[in-house]
Protein backbone atom coordinates (compact mmCIF):
# COMPACT_ATOMS: atom_id res chain seq x y z
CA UNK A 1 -193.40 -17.57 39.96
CA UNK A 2 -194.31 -18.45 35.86
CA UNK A 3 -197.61 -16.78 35.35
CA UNK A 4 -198.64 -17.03 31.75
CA UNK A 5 -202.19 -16.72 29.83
CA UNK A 6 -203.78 -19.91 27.77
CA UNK A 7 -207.29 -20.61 26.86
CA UNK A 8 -209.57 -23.37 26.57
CA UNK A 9 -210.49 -24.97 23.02
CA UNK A 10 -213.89 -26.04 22.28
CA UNK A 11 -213.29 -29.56 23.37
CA UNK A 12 -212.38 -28.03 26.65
CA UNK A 13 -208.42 -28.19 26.77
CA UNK A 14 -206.02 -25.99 28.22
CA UNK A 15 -203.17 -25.64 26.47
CA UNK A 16 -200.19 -25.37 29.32
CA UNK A 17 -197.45 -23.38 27.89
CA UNK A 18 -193.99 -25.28 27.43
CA UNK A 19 -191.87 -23.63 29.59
CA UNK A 20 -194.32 -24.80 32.79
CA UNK A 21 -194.12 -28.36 31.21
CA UNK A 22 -190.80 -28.03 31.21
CA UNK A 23 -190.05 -26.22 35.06
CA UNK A 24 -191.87 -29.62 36.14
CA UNK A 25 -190.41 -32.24 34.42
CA UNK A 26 -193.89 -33.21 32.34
CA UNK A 27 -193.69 -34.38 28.48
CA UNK A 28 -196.22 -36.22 26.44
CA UNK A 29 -196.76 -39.23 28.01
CA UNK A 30 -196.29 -38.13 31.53
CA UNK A 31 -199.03 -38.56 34.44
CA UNK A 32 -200.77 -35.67 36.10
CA UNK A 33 -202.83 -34.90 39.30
CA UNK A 34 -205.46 -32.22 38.98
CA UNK A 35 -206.92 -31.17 42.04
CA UNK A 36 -210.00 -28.61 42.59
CA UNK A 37 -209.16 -26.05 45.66
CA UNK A 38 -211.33 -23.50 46.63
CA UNK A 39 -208.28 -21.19 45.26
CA UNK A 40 -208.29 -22.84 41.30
CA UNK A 41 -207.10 -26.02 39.82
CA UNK A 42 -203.76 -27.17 40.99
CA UNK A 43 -201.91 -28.86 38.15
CA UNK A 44 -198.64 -31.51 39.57
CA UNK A 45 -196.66 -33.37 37.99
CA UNK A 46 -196.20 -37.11 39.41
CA UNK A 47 -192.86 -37.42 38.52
CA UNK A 48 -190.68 -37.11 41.62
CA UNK A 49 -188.53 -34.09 41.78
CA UNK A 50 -185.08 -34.10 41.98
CA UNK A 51 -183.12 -32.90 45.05
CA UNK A 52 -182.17 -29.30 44.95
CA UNK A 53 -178.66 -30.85 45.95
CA UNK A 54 -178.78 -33.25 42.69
CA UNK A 55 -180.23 -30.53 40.45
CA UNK A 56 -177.30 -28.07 41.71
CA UNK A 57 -175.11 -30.96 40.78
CA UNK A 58 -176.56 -31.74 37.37
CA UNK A 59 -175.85 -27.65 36.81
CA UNK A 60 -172.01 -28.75 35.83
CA UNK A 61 -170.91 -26.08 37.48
CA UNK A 62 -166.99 -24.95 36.88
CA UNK A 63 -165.98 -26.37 40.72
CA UNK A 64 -163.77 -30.03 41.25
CA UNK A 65 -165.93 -30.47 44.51
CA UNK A 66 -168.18 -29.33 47.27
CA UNK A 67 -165.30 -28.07 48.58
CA UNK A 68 -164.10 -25.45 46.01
CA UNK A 69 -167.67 -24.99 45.39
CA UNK A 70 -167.86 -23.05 49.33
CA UNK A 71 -164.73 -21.40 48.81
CA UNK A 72 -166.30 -19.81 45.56
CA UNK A 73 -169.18 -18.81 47.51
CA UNK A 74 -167.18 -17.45 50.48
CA UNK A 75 -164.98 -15.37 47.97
CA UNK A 76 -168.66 -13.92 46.52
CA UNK A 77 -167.63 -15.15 42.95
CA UNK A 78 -170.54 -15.37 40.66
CA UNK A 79 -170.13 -16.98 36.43
């Protein structure tokens, strides 16, 4: 879990630090949902998520295939 400290300007903005932006995919011009919980506010982006199967595959990861990619696990080889 990212845990990190901000504070809210005088306008009353919270600055959300970059690498959170980042972890979820927001920029700029992206859409948010704020939600009130009896817990805090819950911050999500609205932009879909990828797949942990496509973001393992965008990783470009040194393996020709699924294939090779199991044997490397099964041999306990780690880059």
């Amino acid at each position: 879990m990212l845990s990190q400290m901000s504070t809210i300007d005088k306008n009353g903005r919270v600055a959300i630090p970059k690498p959170m932006l980042d972890a979820l995919g927001i920029t700029s011009d992206s859409e948010i949902v704020i939600e009130l919980t009896d817990a805090g506010i819950i911050i999500k982006s609205t932009n879909l998520t990828p797949s942990i199967t496509q973001r393992i595959a965008d990783m470009n990861l040194p393996v020709a295939d699924w294939d090779e990619m199991e044997q490397e696990i099964d041999a306990g080889r780690r880059s």
